[in-house]
Each structure stands twice: as C-alpha cells, then as structure tokens.
C-alpha atoms as a PDB file:
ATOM      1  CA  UNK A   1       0.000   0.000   0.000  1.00  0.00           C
ATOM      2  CA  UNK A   2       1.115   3.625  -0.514  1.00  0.00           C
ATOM      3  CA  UNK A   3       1.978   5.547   2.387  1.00  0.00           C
ATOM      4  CA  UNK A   4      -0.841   7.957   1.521  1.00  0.00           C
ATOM      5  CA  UNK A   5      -3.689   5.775   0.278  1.00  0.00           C
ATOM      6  CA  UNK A   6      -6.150   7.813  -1.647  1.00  0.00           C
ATOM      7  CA  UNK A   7      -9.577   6.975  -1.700  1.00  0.00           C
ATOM      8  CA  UNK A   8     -11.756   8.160  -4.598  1.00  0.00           C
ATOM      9  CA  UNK A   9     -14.198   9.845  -1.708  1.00  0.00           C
ATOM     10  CA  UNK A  10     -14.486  13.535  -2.408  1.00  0.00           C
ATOM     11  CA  UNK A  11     -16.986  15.931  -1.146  1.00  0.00           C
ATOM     12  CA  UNK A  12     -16.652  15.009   2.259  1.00  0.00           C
ATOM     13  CA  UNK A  13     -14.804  15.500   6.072  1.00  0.00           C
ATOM     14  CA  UNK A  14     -13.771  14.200   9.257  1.00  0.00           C
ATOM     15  CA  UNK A  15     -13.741  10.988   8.211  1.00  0.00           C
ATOM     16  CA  UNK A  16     -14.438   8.300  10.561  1.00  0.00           C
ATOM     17  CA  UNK A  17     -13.989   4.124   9.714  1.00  0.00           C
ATOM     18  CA  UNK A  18     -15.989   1.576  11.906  1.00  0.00           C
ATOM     19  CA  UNK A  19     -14.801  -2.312  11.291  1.00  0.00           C
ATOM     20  CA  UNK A  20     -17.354  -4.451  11.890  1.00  0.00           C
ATOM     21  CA  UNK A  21     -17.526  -8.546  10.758  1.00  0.00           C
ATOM     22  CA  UNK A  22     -14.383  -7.747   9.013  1.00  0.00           C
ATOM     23  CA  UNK A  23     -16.338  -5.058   6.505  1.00  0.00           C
ATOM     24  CA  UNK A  24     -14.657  -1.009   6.968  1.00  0.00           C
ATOM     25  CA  UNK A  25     -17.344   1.348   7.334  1.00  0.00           C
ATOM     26  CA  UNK A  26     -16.655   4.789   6.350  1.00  0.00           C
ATOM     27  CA  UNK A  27     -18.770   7.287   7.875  1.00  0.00           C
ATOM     28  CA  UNK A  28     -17.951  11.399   7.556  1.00  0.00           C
ATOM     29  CA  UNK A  29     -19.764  15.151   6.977  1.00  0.00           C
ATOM     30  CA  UNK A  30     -21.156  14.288   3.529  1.00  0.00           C
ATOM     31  CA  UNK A  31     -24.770  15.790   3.037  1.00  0.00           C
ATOM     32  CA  UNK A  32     -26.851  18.714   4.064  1.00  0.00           C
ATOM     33  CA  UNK A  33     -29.713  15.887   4.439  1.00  0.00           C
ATOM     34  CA  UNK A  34     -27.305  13.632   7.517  1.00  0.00           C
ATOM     35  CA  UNK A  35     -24.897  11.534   6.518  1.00  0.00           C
ATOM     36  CA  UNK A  36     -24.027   8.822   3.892  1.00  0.00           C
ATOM     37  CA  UNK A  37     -22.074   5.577   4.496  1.00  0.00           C
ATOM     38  CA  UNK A  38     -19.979   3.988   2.323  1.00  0.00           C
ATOM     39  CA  UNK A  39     -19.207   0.292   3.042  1.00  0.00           C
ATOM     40  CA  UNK A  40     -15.210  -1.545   1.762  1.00  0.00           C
ATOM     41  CA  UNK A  41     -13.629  -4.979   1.787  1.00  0.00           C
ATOM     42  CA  UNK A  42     -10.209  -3.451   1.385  1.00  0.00           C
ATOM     43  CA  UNK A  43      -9.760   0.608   1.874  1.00  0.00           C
ATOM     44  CA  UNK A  44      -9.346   0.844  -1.597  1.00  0.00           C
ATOM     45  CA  UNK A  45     -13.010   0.172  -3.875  1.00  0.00           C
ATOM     46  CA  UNK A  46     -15.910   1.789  -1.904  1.00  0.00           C
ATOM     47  CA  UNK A  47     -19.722   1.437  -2.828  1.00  0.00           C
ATOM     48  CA  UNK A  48     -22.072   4.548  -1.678  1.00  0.00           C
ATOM     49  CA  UNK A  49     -24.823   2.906   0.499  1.00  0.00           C
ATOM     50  CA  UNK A  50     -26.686   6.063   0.912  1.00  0.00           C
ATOM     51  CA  UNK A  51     -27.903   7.787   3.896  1.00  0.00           C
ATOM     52  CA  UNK A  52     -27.035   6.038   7.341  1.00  0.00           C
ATOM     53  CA  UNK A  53     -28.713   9.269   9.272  1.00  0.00           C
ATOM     54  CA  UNK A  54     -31.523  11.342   7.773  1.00  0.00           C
ATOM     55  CA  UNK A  55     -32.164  14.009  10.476  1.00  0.00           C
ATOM     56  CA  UNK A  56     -35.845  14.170  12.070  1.00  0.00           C
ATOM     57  CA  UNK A  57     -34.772  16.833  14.701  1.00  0.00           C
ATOM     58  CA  UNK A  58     -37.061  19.989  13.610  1.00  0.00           C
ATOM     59  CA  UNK A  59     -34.768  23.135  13.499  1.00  0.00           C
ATOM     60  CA  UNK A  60     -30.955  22.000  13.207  1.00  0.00           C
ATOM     61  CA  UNK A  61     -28.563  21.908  10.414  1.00  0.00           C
ATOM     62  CA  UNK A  62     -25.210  21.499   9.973  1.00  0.00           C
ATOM     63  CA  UNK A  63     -24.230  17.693  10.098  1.00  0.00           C
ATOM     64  CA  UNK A  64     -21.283  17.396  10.846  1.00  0.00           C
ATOM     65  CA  UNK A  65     -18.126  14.446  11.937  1.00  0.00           C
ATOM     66  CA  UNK A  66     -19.918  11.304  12.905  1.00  0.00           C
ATOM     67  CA  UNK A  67     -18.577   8.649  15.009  1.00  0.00           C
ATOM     68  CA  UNK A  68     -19.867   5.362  14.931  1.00  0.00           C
ATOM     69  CA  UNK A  69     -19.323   2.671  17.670  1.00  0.00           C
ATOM     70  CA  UNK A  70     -20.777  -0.989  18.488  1.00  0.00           C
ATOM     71  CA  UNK A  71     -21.328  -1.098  21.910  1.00  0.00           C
ATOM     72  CA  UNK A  72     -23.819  -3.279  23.662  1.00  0.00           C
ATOM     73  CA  UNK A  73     -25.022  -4.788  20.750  1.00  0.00           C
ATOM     74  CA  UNK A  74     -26.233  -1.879  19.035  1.00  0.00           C
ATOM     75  CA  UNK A  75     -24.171  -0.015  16.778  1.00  0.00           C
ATOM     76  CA  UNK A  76     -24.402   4.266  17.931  1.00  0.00           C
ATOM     77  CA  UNK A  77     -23.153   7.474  15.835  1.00  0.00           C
ATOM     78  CA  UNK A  78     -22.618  10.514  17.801  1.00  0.00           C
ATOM     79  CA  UNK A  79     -22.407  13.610  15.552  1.00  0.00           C
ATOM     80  CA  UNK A  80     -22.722  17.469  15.380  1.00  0.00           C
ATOM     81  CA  UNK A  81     -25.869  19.482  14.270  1.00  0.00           C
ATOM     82  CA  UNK A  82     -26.517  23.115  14.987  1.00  0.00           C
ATOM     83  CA  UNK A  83     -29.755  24.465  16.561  1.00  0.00           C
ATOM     84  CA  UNK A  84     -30.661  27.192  13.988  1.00  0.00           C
ATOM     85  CA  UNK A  85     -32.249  28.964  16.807  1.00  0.00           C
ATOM     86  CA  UNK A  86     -29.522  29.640  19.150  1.00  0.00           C
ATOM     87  CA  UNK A  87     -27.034  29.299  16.460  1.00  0.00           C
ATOM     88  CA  UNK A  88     -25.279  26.714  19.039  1.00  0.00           C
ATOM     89  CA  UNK A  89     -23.755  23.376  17.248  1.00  0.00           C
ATOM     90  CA  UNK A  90     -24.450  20.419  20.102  1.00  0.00           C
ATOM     91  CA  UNK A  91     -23.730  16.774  19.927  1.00  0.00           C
ATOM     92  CA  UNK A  92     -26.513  14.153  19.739  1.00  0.00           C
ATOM     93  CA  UNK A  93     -26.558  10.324  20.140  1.00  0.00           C
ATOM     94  CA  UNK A  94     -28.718   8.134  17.192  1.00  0.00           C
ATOM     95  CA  UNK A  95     -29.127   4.272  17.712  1.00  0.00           C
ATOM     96  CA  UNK A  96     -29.619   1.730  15.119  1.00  0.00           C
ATOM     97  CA  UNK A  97     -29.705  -2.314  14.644  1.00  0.00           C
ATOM     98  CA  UNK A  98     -27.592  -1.919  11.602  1.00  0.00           C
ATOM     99  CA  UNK A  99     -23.725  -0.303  11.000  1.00  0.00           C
ATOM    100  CA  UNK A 100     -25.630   0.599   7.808  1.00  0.00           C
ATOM    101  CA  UNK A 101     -28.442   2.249   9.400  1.00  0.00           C
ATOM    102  CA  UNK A 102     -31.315   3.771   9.658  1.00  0.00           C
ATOM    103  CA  UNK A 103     -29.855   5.439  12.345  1.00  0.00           C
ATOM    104  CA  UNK A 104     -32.660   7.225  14.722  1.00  0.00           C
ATOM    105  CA  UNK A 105     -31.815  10.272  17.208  1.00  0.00           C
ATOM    106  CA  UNK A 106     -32.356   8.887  20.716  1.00  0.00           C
ATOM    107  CA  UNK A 107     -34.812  11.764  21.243  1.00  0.00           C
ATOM    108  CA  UNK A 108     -36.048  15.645  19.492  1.00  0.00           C
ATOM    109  CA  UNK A 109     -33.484  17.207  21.302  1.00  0.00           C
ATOM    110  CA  UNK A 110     -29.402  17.456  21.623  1.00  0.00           C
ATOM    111  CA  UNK A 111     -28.272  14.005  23.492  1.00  0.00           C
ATOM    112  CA  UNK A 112     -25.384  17.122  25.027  1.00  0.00           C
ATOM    113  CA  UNK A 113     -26.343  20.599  25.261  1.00  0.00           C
ATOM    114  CA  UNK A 114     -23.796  22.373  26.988  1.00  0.00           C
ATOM    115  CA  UNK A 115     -25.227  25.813  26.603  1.00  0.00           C
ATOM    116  CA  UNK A 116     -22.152  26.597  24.089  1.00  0.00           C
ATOM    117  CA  UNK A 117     -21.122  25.333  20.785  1.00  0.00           C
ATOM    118  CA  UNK A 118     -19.604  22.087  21.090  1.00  0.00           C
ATOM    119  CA  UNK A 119     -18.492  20.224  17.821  1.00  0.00           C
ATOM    120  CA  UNK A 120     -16.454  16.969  17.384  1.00  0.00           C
ATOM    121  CA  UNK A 121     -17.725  14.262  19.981  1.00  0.00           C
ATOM    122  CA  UNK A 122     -15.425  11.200  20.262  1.00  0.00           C
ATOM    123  CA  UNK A 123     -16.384   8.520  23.003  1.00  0.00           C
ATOM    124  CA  UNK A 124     -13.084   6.410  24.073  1.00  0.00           C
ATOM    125  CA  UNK A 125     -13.688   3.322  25.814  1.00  0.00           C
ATOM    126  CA  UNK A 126     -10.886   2.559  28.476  1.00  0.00           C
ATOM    127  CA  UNK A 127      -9.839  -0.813  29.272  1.00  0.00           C
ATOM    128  CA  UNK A 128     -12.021  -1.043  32.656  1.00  0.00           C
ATOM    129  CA  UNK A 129     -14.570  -0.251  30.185  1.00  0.00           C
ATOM    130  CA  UNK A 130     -15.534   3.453  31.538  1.00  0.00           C
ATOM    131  CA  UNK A 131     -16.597   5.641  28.426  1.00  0.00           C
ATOM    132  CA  UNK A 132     -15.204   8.840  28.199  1.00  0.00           C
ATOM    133  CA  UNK A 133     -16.582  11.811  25.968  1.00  0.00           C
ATOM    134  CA  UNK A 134     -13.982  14.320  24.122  1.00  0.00           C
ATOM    135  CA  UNK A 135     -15.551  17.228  22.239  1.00  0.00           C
ATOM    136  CA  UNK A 136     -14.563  20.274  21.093  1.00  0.00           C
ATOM    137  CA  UNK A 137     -15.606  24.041  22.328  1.00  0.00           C
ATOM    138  CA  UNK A 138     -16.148  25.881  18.925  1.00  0.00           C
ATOM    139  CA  UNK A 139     -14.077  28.952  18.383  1.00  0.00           C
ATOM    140  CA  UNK A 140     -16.728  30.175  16.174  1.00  0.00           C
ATOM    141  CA  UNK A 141     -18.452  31.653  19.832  1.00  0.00           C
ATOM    142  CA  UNK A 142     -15.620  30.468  22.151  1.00  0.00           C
ATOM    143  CA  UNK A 143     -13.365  33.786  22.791  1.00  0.00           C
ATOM    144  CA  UNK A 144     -11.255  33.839  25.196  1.00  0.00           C
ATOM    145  CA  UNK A 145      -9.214  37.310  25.993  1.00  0.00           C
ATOM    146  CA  UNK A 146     -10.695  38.627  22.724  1.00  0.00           C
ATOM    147  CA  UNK A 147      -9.723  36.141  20.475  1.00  0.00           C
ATOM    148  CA  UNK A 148     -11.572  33.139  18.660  1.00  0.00           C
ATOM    149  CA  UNK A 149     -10.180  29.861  20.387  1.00  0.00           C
ATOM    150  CA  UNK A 150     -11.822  26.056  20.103  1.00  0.00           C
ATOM    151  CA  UNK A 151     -10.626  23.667  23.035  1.00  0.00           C
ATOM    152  CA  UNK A 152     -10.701  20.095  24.182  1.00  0.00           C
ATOM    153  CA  UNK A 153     -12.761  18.888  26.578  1.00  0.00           C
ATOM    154  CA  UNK A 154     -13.376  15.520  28.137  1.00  0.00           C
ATOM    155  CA  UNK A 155     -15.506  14.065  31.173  1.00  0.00           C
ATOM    156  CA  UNK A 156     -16.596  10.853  32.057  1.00  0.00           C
ATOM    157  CA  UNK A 157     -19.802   9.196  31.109  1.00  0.00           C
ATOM    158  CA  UNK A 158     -22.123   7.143  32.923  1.00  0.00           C
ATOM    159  CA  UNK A 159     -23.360   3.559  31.501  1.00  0.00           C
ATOM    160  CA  UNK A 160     -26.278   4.727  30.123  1.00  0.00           C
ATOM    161  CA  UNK A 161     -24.010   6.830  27.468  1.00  0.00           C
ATOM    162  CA  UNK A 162     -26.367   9.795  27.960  1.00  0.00           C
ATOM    163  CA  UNK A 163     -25.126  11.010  31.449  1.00  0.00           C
ATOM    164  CA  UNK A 164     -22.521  13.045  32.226  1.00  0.00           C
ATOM    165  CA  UNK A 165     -20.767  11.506  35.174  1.00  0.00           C
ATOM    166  CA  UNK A 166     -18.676  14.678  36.309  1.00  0.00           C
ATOM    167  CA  UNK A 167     -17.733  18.234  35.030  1.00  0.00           C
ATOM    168  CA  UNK A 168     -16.409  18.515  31.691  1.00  0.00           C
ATOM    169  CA  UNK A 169     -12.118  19.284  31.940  1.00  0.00           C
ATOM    170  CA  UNK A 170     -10.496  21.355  29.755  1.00  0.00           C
ATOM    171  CA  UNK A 171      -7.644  18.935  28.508  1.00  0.00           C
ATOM    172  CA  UNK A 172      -6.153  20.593  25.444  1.00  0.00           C
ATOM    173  CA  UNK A 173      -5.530  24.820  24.141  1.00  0.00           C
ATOM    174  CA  UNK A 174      -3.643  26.088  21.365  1.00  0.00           C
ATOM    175  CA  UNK A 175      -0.158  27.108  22.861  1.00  0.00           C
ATOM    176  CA  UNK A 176       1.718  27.174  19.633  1.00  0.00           C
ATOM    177  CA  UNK A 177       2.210  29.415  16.909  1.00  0.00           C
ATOM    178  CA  UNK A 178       1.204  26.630  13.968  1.00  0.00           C
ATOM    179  CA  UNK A 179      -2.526  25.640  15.710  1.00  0.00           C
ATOM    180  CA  UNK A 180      -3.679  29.373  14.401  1.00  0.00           C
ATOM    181  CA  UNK A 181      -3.987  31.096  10.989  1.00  0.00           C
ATOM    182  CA  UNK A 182      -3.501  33.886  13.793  1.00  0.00           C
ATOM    183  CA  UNK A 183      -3.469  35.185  17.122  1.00  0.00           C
ATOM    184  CA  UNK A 184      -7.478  36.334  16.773  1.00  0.00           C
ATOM    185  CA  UNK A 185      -8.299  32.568  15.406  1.00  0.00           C
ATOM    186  CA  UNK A 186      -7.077  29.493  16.598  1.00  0.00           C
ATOM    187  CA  UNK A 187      -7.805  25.560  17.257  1.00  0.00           C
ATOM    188  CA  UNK A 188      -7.771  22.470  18.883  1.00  0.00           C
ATOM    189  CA  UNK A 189     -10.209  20.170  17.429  1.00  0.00           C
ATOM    190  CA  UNK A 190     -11.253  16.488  16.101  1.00  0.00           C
ATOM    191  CA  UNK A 191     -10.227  14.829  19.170  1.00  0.00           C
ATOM    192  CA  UNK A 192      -8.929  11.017  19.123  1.00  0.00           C
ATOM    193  CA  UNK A 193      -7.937   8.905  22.043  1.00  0.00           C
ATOM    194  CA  UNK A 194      -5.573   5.550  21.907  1.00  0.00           C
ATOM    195  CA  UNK A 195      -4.146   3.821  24.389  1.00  0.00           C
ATOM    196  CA  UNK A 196      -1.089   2.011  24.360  1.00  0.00           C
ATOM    197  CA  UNK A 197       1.222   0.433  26.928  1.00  0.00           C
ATOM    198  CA  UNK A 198      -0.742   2.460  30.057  1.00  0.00           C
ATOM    199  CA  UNK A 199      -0.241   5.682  28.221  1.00  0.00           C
ATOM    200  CA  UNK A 200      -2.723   8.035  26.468  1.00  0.00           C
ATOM    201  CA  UNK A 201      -2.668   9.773  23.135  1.00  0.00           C
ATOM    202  CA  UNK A 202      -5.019  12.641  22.527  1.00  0.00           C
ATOM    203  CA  UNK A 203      -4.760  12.739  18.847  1.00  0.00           C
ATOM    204  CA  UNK A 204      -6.117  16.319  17.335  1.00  0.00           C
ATOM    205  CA  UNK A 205      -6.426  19.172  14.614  1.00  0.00           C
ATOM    206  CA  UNK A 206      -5.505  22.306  14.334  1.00  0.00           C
ATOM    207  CA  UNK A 207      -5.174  25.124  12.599  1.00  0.00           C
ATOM    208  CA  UNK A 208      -8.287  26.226  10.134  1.00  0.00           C
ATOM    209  CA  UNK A 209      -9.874  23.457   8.163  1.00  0.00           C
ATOM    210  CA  UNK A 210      -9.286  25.044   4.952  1.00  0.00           C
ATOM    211  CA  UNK A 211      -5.919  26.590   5.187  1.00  0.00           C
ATOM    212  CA  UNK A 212      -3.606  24.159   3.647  1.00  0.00           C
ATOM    213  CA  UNK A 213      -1.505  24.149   6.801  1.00  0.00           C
ATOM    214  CA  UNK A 214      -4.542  22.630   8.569  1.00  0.00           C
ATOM    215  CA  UNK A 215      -2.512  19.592  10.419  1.00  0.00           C
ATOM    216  CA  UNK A 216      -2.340  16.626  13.275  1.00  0.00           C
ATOM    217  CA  UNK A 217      -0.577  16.478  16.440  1.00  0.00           C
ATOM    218  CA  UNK A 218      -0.791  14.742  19.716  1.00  0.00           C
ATOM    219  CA  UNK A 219      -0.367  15.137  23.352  1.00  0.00           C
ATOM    220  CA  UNK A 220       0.342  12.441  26.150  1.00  0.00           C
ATOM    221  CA  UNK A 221      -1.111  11.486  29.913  1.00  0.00           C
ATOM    222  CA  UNK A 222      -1.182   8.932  32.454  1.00  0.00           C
ATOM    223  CA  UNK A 223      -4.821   9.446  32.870  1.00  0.00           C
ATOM    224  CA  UNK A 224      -7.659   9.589  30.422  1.00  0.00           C
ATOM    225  CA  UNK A 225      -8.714  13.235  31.503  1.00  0.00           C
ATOM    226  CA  UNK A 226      -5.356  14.540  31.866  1.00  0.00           C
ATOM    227  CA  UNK A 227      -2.996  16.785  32.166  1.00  0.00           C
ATOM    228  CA  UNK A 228      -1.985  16.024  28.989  1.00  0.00           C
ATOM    229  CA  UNK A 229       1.606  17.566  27.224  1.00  0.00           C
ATOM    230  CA  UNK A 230       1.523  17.847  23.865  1.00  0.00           C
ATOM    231  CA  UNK A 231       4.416  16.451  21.470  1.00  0.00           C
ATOM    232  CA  UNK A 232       7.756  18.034  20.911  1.00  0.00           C
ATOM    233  CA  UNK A 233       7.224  16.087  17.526  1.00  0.00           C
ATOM    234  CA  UNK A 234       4.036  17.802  16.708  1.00  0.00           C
ATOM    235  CA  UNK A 235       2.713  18.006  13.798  1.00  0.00           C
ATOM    236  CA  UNK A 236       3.030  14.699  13.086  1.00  0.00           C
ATOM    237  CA  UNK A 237       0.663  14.484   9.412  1.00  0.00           C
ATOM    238  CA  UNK A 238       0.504  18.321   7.606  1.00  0.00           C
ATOM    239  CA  UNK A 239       0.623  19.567   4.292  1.00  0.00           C
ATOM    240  CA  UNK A 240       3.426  18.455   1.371  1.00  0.00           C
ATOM    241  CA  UNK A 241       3.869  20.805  -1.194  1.00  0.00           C
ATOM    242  CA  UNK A 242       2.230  19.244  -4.235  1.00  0.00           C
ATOM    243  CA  UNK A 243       1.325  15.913  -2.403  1.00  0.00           C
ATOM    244  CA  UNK A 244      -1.229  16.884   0.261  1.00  0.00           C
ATOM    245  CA  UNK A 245      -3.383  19.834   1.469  1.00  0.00           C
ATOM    246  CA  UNK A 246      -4.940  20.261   4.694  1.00  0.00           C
ATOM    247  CA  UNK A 247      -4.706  16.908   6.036  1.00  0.00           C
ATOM    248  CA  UNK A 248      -6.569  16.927   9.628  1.00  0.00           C
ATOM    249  CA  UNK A 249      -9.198  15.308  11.506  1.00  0.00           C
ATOM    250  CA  UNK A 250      -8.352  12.256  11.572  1.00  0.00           C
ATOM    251  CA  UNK A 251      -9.236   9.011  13.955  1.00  0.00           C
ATOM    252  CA  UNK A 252      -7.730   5.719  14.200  1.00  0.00           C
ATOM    253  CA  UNK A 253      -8.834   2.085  13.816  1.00  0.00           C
ATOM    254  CA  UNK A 254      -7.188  -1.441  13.409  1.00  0.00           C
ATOM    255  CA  UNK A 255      -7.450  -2.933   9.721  1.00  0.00           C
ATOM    256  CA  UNK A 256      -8.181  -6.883   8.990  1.00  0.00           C
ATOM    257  CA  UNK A 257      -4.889  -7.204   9.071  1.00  0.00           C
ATOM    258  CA  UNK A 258      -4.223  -6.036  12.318  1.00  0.00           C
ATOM    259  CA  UNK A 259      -2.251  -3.216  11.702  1.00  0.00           C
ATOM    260  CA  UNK A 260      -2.869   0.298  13.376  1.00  0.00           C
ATOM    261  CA  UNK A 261      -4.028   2.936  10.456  1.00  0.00           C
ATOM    262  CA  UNK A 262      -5.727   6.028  10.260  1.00  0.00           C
ATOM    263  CA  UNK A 263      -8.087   7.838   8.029  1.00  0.00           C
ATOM    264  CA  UNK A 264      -7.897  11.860   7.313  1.00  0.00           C
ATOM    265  CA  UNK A 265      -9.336  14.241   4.927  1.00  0.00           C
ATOM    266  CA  UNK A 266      -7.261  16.144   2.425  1.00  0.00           C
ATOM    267  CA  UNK A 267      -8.375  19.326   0.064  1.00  0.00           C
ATOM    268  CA  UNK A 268      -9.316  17.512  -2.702  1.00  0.00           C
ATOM    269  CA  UNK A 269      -7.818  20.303  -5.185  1.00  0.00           C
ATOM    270  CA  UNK A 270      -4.436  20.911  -3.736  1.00  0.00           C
ATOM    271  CA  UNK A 271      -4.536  24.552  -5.187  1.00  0.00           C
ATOM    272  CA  UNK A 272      -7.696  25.549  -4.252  1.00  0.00           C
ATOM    273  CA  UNK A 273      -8.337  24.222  -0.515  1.00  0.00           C
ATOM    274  CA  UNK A 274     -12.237  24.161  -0.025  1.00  0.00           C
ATOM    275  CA  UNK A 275     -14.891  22.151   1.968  1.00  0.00           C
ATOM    276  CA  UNK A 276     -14.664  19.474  -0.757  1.00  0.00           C
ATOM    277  CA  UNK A 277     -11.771  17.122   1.087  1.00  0.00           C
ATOM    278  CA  UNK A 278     -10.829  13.383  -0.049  1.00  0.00           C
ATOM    279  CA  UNK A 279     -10.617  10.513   2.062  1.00  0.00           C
ATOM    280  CA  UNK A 280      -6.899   9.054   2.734  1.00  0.00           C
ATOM    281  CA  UNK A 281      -5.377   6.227   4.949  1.00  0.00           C
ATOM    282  CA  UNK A 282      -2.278   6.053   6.033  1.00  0.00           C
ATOM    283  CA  UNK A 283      -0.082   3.307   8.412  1.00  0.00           C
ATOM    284  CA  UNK A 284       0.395   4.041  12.209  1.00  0.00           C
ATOM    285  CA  UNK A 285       2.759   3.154  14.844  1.00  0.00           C
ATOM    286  CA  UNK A 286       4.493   3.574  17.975  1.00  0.00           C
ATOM    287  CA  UNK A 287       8.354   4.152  18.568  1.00  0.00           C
ATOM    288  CA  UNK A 288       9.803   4.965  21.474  1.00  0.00           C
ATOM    289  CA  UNK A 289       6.723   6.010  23.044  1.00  0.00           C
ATOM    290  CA  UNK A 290       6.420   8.324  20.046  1.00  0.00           C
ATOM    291  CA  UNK A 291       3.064   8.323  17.875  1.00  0.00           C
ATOM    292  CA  UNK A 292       3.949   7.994  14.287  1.00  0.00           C
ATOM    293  CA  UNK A 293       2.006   8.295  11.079  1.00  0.00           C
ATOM    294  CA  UNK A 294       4.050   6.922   8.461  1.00  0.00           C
ATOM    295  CA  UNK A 295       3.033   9.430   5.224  1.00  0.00           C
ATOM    296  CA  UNK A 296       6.264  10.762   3.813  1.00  0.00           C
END
C-alpha cells in the first residue's frame, strides 16, 4: 500500500472508519440531508450505500463528523448538528440495529447541550470499560481574551451513554504558533484517544480546516482526563507541497490485518483548498513512546 492511500471519496470531512464482521465502514460530513455511508472490503473500492442518518430533529442543520461505535449490541453514531435557533452546534446520540443504518436520534433534542457550541464528539472506551466523551468548544463563539479559540474537553460518562458523570475538563488549548492562521483565530479540534502500553494519546487538529496548513498532532497522559503535554514532535501528518493539502481530523482504527491505520481528509484540489476534502489512509505506529504516522 502507498503511504498515503487515496480513496476516490471527495466531497466530504472528518472521516471516521468503523470495522465491523471484518467489513470497513466509512462514515464522515457528507450531506446537508445527515450523513451517507460507504461500506469496503479493502480501503481501496468503496460502494455509496446512501444515507445512514436522515435528520428528524425539527430546526438544526449542519451535520457534521460522525462517530460510529458498536457497543452493547447496538451499533451508535454521535455527531454534530446546529440548533438554527440559538445558532449553538451540540452533539446528539442516534441508535440503530444496523452499521448501515437507519440510524434514529435517541430523542427531538441534543443528546449534550452544553449551553455553548460544542463540535467533534469522540467517546473512548478505556480498558475497565468506563466511556469517556472528548468534544470540542467551537471557536466560532468560544473567545477567550478577545480572540476566537476552540478547546478540548473531556468528562466521564455514565453507563447509560447519555449522562454526564462529572464536570467537563479542559484537557487541550492552542499554545503554539502553527494551531492558528492567527493570534485572533485558533484551534484544537477532532479529538482522538488511543491507548497504548498504560499511556494516552489525545490525537487532534488544528489550525483552520481550509488553510492548507490545517494539520495533526498529539499530546500524552497517564490518565484519560489529563494533564496532557503535547508532542515536541508535533505536527506529526501536515501539508506536502504538491502531495497533500490540509490533512486533519483524523481518527484511528485497526485494519483486517491487524495493523494500526488512520483515516484523514485532504483538500481535494491541492490549489484551491475548499470544503470538498478526499478521504486518505495512512499506516500508524508507535516508537519509542512516540506516535507515528508513516506518510512521507
């Protein structure tokens, strides 16, 4: 396989791959309508299955970065919409039978409402099998000193999946001079969580989606919720002049094979970086304690 493994899926973001019975899911923003899946036997020929998620919530738009998980025999997507009302983007919970879908929302209203714009949900399930949510406050009405900032947050959920069990934490900032297109705008976004060998890897975005300098890095902790440090290493997957564009929110998942990869959207026109991104996969290890996502 190529290092960067192009997919022929354009017009979409944040992609997202559930393996299930051995078949790769791919899941990602893809229609005004919800969201469309598209189902693989090897990462490389793809067949559109149509929409997964067709929203029923009266008043929201905006579908964006679904994650899909099978837990408790039932397969779940948790995903951003925004309440046109209160111009807030909130993260819901739907349910279905079926990693193809119908997926239905698990009620008319937000599964999370914070009371502020929260994109990006990403449940990590830890060993002792406590479920942790990561999301991401949007900088589109998160300022902070004057300036447009998204964070990382994480808390704990109860078994039910729908309760908070704690205060959200603020886990993750932009510090650095790269995770900005300036001081006024700037982001940390798409969470990811692995574990490996006791330690955990908050895998994120940053920068603006379409600036072509839109990236990956990670930071490290002992404990799920942190303190985390990020990576003297970081970024560890950005843009290569005439090879790739904007490559960013990316999550992780273990191919038939075994092997660790991880999927990502690039601008699909390296010139002209838009909202229309391209599915990629590329290999991923660990060295030295170091996350590594082998792309050049």
């Amino acid at each position: 396989m190529e290092k960067i493994l192009k997919t022929k899926i354009t017009n979409i973001g944040d992609p997202f791959i559930l393996v299930y019975e051995s078949v790769y899911y791919h899941y990602s923003t893809s229609s005004n309508e919800g969201f469309k899946v598209f189902i693989s036997n090897d990462l490389i020929n793809w067949e559109d299955k149509g929409l997964c998620y067709h929203h029923s919530k009266v008043g929201y738009e905006c579908f964006w970065a679904p994650e899909v998980y099978y837990l408790n025999d039932e397969f779940y997507m948790l995903f951003t919409s925004r309440n046109i009302d209160t111009g807030y983007l909130t993260l819901s919970l739907a349910k279905a039978t079926s990693a193809l879908g119908i997926f239905k929302d698990l009620s008319d209203k937000p599964t999370f409402d914070f009371g502020y714009a929260a994109i990006d949900g990403h449940l990590f399930k830890d060993d002792d099998g406590t479920i942790y949510m990561f999301y991401a406050k949007d900088c589109s009405l998160n300022i902070v000193d004057g300036n447009h900032i998204s964070q990382i947050y994480g808390v704990k959920l109860k078994n039910d999946l729908v309760t908070l069990d704690g205060e959200p934490i603020l886990i993750s900032t932009p510090t650095e001079a790269y995770e900005g297109i300036n001081s006024s705008w700037q982001w940390n976004e798409g969470p990811f969580v692995l574990k490996n060998n006791g330690i955990y890897y908050l895998s994120y975005s940053t920068n603006m989606y379409l600036d072509k300098k839109y990236c990956v890095c990670y930071s490290t902790s002992s404990n799920p919720l942190g303190p985390y440090v990020k990576s003297p290493n970081n970024p560890i997957l950005k843009y290569i002049d005439n090879v790739i564009s904007g490559p960013g929110h990316n999550a992780y998942f273990r191919a038939n094979n075994n092997s660790l990869m991880t999927s990502y959207h690039i601008h699909t026109n390296i010139d002209e970086p838009s909202g229309d991104r391209t599915t990629c996969f590329s290999k991923v290890f660990f060295k030295d304690n170091n996350l590594i996502i082998d792309y050049k």
